[in-house]
PDB file of N, CA and C in Angstrom:
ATOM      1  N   UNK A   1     166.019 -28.043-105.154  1.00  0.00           N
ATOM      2  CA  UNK A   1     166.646 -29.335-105.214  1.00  0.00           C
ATOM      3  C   UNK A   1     165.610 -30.357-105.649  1.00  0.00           C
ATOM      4  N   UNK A   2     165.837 -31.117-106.461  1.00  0.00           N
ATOM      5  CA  UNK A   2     164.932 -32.233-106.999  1.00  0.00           C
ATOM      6  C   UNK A   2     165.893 -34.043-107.394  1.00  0.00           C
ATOM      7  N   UNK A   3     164.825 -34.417-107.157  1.00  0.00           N
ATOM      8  CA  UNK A   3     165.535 -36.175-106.639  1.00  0.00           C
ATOM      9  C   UNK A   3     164.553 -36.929-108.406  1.00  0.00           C
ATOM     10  N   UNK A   4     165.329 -37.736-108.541  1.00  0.00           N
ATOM     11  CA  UNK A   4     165.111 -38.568-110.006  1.00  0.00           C
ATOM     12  C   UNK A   4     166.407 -39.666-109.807  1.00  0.00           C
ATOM     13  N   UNK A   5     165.847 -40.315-110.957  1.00  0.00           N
ATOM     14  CA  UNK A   5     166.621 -41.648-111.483  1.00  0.00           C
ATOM     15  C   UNK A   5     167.649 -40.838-112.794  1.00  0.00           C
ATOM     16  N   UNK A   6     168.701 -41.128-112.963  1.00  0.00           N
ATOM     17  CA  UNK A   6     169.214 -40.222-114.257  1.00  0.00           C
ATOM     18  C   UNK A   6     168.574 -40.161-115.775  1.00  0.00           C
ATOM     19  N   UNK A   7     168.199 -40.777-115.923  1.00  0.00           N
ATOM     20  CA  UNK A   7     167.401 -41.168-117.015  1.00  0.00           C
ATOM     21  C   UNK A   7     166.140 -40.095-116.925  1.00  0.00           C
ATOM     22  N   UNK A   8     165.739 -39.833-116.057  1.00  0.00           N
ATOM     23  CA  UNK A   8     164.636 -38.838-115.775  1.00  0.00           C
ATOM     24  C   UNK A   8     165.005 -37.716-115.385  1.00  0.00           C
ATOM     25  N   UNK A   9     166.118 -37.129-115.145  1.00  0.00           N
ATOM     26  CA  UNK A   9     166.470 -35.720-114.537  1.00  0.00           C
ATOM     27  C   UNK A   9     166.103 -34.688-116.003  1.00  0.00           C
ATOM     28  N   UNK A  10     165.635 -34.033-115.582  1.00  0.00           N
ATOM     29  CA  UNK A  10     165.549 -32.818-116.792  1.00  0.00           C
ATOM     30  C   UNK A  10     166.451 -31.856-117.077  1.00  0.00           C
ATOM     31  N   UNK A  11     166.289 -31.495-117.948  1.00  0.00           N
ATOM     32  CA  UNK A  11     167.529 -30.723-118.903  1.00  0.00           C
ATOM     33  C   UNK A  11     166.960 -29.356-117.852  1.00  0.00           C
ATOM     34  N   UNK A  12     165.988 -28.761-117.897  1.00  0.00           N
ATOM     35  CA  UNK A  12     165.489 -27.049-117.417  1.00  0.00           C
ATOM     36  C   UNK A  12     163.831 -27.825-116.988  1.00  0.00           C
ATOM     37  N   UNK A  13     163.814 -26.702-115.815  1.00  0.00           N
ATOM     38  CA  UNK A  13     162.067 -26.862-115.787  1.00  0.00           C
ATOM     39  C   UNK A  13     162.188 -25.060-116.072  1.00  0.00           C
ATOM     40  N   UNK A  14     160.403 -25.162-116.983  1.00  0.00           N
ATOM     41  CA  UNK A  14     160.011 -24.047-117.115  1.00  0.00           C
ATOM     42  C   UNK A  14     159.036 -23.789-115.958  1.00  0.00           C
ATOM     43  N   UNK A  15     158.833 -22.666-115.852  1.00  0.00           N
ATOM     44  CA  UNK A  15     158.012 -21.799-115.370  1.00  0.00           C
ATOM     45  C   UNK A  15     157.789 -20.202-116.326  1.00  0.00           C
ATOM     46  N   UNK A  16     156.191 -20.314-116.780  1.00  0.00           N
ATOM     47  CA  UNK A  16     155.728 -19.373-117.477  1.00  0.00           C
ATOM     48  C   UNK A  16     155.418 -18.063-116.926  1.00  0.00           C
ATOM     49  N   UNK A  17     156.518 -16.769-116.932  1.00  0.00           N
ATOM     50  CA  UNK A  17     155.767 -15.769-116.308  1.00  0.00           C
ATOM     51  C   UNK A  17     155.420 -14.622-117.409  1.00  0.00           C
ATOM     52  N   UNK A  18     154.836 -15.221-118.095  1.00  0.00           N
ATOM     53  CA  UNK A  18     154.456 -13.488-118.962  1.00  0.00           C
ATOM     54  C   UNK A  18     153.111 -13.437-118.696  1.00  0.00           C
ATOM     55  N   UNK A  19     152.290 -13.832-117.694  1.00  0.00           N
ATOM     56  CA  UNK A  19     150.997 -13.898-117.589  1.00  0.00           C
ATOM     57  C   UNK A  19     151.121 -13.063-116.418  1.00  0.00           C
ATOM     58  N   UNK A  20     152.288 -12.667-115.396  1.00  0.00           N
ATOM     59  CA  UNK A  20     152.523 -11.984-114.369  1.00  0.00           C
ATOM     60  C   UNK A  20     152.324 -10.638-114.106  1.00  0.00           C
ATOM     61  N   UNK A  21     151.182 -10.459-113.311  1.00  0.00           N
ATOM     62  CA  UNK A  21     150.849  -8.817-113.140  1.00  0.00           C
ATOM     63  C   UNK A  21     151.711  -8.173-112.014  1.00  0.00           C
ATOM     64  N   UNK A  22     151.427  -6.762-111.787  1.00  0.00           N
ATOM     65  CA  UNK A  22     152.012  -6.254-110.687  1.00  0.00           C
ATOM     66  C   UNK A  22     151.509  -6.804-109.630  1.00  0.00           C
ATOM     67  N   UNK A  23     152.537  -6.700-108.382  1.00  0.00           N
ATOM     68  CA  UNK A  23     152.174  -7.515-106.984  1.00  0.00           C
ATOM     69  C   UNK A  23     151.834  -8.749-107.316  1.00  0.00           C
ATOM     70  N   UNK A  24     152.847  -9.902-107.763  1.00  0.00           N
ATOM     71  CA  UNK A  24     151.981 -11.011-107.955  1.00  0.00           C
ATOM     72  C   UNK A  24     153.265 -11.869-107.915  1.00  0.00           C
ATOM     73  N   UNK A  25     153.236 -13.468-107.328  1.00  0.00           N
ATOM     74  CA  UNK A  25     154.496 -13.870-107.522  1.00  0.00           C
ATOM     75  C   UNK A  25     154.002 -15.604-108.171  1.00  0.00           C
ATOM     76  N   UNK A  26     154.955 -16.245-108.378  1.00  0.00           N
ATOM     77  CA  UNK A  26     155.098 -17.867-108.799  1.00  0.00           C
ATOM     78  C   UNK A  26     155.490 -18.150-107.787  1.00  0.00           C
ATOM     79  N   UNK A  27     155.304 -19.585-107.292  1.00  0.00           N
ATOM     80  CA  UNK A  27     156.290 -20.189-105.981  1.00  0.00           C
ATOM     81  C   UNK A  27     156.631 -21.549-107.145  1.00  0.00           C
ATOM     82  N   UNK A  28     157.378 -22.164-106.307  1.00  0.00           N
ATOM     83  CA  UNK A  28     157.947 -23.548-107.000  1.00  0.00           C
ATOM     84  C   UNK A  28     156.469 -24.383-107.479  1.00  0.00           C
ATOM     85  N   UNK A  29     155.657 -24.671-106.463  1.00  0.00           N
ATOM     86  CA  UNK A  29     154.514 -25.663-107.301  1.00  0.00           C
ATOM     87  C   UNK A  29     153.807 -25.247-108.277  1.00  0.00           C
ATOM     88  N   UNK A  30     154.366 -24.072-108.809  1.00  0.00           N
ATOM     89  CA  UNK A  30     154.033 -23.550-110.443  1.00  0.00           C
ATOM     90  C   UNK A  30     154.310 -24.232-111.605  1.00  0.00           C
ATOM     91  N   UNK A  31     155.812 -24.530-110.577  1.00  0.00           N
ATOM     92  CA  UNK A  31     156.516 -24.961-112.363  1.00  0.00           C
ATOM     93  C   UNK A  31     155.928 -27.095-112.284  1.00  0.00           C
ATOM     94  N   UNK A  32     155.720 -27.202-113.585  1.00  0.00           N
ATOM     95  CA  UNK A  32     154.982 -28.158-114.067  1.00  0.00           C
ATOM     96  C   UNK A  32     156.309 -29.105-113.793  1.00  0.00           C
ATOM     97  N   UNK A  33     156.686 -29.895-112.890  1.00  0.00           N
ATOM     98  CA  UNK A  33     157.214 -30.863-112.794  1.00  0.00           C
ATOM     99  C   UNK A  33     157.411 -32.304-113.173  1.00  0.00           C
ATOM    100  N   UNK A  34     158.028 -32.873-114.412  1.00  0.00           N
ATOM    101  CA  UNK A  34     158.664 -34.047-114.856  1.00  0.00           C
ATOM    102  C   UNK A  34     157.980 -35.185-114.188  1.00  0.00           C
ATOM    103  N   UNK A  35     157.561 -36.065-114.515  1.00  0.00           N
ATOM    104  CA  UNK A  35     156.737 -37.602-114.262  1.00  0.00           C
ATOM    105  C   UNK A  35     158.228 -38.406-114.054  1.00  0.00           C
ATOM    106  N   UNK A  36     158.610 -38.646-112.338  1.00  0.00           N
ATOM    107  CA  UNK A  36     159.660 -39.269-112.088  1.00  0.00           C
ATOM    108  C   UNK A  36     160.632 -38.190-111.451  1.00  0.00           C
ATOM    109  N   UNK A  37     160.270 -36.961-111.298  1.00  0.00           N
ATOM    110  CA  UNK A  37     161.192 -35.657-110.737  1.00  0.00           C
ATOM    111  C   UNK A  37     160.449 -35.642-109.505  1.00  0.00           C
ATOM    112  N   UNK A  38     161.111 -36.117-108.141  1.00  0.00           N
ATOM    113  CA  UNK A  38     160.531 -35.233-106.416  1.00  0.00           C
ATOM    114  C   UNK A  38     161.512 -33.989-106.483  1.00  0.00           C
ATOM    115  N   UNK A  39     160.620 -32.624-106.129  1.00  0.00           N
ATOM    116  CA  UNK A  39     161.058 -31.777-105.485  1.00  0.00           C
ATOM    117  C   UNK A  39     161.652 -31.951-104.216  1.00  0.00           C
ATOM    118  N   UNK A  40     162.390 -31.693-103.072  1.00  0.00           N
ATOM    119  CA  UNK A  40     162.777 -31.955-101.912  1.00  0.00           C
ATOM    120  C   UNK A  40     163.038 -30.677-101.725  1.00  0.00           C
ATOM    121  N   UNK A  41     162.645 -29.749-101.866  1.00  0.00           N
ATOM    122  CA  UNK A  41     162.344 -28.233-101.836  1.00  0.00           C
ATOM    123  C   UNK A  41     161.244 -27.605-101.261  1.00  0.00           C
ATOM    124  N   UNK A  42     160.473 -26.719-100.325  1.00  0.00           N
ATOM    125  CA  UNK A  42     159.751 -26.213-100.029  1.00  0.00           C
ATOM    126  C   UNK A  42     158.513 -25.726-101.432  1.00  0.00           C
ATOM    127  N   UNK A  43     157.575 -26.142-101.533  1.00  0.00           N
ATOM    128  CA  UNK A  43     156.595 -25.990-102.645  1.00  0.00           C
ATOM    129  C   UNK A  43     156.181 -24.562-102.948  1.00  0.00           C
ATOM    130  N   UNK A  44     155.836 -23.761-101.345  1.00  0.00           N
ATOM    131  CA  UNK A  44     155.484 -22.630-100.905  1.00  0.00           C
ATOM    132  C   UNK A  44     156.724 -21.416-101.631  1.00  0.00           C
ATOM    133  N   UNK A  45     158.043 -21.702-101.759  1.00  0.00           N
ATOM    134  CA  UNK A  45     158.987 -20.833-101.983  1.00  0.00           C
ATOM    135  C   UNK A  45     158.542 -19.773-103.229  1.00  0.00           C
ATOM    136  N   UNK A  46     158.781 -19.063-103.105  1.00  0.00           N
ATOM    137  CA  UNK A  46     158.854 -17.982-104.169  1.00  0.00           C
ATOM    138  C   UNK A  46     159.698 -18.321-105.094  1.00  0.00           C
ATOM    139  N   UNK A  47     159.679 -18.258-106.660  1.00  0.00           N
ATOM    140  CA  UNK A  47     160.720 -18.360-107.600  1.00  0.00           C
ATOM    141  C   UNK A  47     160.657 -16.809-108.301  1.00  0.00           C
ATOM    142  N   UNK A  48     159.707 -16.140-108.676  1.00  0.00           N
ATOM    143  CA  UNK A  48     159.412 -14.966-109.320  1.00  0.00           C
ATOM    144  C   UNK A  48     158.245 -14.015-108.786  1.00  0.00           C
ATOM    145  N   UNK A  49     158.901 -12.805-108.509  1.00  0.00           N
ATOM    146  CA  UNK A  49     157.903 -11.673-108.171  1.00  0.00           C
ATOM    147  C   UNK A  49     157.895 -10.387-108.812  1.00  0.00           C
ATOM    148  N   UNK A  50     156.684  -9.727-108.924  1.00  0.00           N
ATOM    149  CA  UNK A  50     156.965  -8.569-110.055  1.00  0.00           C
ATOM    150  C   UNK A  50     156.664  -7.652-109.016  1.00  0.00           C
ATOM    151  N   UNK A  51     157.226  -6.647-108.680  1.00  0.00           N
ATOM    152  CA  UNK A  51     156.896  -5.623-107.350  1.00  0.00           C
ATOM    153  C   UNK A  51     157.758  -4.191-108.088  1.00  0.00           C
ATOM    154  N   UNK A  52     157.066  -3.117-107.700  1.00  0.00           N
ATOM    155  CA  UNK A  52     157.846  -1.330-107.865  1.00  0.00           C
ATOM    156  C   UNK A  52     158.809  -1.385-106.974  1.00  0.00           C
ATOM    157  N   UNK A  53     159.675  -0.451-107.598  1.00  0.00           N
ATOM    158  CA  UNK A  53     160.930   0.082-106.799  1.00  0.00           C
ATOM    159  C   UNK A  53     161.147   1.240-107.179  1.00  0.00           C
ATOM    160  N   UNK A  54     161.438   2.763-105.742  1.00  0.00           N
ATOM    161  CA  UNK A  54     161.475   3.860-105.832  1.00  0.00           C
ATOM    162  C   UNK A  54     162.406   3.699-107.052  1.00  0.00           C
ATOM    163  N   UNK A  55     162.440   4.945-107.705  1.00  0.00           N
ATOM    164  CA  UNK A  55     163.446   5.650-108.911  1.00  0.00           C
ATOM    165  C   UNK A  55     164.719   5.334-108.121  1.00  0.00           C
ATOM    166  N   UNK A  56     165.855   5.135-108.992  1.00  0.00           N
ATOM    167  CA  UNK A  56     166.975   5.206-108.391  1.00  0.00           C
ATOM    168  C   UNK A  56     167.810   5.988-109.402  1.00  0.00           C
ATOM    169  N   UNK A  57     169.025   7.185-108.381  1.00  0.00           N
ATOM    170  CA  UNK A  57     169.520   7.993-109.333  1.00  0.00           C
ATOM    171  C   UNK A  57     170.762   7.291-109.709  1.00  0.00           C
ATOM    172  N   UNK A  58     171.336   7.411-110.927  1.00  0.00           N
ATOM    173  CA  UNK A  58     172.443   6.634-111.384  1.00  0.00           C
ATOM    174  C   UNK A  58     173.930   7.844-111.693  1.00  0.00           C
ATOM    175  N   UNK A  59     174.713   8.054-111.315  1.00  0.00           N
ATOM    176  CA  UNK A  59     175.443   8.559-111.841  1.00  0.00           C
ATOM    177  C   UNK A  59     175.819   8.410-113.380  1.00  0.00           C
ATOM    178  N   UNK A  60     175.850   9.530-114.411  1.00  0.00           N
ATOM    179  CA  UNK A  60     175.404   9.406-115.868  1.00  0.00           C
ATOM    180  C   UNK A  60     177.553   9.506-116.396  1.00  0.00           C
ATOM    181  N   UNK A  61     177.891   8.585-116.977  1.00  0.00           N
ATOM    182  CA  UNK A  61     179.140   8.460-117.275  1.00  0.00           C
ATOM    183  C   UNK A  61     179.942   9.706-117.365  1.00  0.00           C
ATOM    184  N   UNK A  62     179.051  11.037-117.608  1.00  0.00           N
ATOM    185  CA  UNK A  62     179.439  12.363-118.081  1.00  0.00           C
ATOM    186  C   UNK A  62     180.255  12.794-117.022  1.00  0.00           C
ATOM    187  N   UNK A  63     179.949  12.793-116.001  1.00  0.00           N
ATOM    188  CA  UNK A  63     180.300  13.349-114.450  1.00  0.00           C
ATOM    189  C   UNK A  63     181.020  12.305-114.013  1.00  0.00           C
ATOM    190  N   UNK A  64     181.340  11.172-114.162  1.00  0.00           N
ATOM    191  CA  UNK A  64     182.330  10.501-113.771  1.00  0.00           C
ATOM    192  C   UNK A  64     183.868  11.044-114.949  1.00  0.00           C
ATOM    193  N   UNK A  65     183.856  10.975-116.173  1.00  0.00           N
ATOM    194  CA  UNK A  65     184.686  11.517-116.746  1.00  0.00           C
ATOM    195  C   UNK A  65     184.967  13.003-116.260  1.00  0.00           C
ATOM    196  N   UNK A  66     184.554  13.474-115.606  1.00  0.00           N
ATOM    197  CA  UNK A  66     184.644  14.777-115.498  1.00  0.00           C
ATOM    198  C   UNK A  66     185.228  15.236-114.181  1.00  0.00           C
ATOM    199  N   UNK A  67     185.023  14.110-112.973  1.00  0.00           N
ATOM    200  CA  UNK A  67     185.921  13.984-112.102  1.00  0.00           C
ATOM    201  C   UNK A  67     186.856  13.479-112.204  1.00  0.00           C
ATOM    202  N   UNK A  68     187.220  12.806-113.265  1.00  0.00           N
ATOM    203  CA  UNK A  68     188.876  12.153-113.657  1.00  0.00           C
ATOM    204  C   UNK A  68     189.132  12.941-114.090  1.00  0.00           C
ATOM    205  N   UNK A  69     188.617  13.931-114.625  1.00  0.00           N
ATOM    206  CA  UNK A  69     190.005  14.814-115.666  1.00  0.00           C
ATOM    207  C   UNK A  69     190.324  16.096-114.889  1.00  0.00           C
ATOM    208  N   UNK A  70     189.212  16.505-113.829  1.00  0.00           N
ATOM    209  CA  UNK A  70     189.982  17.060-112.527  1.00  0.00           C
ATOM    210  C   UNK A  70     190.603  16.625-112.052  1.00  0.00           C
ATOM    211  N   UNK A  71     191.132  15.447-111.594  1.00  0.00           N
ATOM    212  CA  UNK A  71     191.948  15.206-110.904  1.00  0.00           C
ATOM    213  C   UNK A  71     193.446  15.119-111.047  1.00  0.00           C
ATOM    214  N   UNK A  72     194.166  15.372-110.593  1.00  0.00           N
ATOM    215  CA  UNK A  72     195.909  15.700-110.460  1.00  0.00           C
ATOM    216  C   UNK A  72     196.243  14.401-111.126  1.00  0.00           C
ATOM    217  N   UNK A  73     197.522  14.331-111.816  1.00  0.00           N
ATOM    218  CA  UNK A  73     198.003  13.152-111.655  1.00  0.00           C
ATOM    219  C   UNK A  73     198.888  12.910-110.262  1.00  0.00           C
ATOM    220  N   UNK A  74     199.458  11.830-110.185  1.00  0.00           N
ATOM    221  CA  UNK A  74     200.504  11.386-108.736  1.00  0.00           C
ATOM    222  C   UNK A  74     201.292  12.230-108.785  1.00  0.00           C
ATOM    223  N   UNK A  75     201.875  12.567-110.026  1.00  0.00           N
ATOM    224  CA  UNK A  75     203.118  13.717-109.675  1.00  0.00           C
ATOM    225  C   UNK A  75     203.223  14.974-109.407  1.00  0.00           C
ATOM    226  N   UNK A  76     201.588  15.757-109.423  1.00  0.00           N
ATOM    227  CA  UNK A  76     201.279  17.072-108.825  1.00  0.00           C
ATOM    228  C   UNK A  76     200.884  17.501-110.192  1.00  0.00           C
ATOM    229  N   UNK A  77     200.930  17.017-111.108  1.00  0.00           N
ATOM    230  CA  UNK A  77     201.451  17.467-112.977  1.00  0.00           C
ATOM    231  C   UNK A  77     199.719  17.350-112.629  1.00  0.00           C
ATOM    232  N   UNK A  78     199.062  18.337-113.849  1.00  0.00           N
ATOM    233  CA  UNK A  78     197.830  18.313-114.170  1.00  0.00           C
ATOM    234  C   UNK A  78     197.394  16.802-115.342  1.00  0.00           C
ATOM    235  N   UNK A  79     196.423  16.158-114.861  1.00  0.00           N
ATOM    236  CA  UNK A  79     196.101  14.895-115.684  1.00  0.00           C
ATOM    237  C   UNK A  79     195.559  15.848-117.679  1.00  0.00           C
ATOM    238  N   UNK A  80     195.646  14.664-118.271  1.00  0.00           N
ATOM    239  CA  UNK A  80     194.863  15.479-119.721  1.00  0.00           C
ATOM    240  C   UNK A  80     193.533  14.878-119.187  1.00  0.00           C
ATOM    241  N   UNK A  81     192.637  15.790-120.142  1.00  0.00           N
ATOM    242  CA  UNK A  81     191.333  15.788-119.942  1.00  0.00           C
ATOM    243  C   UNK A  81     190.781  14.039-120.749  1.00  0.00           C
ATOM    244  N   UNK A  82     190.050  13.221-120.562  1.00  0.00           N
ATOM    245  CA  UNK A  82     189.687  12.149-121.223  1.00  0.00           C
ATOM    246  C   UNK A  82     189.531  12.381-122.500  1.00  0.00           C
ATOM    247  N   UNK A  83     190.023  11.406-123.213  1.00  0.00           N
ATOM    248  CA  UNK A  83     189.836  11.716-125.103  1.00  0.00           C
ATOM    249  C   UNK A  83     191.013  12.675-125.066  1.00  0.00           C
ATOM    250  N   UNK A  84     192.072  13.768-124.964  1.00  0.00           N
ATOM    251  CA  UNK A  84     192.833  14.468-125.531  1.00  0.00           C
ATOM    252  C   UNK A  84     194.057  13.986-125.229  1.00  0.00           C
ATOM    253  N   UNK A  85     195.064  13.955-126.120  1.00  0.00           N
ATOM    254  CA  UNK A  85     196.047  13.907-126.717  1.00  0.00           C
ATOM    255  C   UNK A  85     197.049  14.750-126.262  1.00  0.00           C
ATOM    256  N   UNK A  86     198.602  14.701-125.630  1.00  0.00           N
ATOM    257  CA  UNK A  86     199.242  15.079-125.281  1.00  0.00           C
ATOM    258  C   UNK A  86     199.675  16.505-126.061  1.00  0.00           C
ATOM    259  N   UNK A  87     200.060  17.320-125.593  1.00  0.00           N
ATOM    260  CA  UNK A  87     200.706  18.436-126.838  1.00  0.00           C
ATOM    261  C   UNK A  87     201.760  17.764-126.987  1.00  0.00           C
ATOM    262  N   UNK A  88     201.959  18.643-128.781  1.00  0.00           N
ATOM    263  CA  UNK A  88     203.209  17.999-129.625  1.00  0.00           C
ATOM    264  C   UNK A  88     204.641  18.134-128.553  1.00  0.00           C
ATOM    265  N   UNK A  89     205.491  17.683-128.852  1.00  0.00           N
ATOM    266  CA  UNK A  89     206.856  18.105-127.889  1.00  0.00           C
ATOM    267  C   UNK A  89     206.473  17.648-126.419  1.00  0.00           C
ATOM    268  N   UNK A  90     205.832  17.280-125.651  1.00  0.00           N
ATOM    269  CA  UNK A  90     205.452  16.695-124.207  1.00  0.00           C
ATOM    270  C   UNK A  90     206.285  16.070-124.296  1.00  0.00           C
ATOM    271  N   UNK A  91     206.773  15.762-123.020  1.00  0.00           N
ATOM    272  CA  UNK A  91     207.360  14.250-122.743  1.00  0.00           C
ATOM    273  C   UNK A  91     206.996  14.217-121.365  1.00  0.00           C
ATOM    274  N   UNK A  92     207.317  13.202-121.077  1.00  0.00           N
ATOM    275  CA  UNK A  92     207.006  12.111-120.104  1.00  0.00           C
ATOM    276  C   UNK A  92     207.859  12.458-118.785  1.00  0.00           C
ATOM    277  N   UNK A  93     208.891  14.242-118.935  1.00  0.00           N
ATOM    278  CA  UNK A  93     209.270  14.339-117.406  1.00  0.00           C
ATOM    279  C   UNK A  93     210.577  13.560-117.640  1.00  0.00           C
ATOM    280  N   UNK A  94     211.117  12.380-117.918  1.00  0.00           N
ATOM    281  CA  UNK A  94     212.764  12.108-118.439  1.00  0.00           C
ATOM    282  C   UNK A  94     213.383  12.525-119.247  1.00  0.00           C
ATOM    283  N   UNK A  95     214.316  13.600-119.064  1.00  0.00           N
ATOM    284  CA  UNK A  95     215.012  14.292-120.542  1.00  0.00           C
ATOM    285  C   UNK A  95     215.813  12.721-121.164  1.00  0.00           C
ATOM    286  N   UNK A  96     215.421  12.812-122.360  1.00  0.00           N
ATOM    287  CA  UNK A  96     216.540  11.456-122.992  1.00  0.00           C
ATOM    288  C   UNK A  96     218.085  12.130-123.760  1.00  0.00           C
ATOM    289  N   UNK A  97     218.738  11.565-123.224  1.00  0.00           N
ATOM    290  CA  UNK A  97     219.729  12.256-123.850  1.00  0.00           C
ATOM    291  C   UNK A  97     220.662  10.815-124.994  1.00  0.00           C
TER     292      UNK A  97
END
């Protein structure tokens, strides 16, 4: 949160992090603050930190398609497999007469 006259409020404050190594963070009195801008914000706060995070496993789209096309439809009827196309003559289970 930051306090100004309107005439002085800023469009964006920057803060530069490509100088940022591992384990290392920015707090707010980083960013170069506007002549006429009070912070009313804690100075100390963290804005950016660069830190590791274990591997995380992702389910790969392959195996999600692959449990949909096992699965039944509602009516007990076998679902089509994703991507295929009904056989010719199918219908939809309503004879039309």
């Amino acid at each position: 949160e930051i306090e100004s006259l309107p005439k002085d409020l800023p469009e964006t404050l920057v803060c530069n992090v490509a100088d940022m190594q591992l384990n290392t963070v920015k707090h707010l009195s980083d960013i170069k603050i506007p002549a006429g801008v009070k912070v009313l914000d804690d100075l100390n706060k963290t804005i950016a930190s660069v830190r590791t995070v274990k591997e995380e496993v992702v389910a790969t789209p392959a195996a999600a398609t692959t449990e949909a096309a096992a699965a039944p439809a509602a009516d007990g009827a076998a679902a089509p497999a994703a991507g295929v196309a009904p056989a010719a003559g199918a219908t939809d289970g309503k004879d039309k007469k």
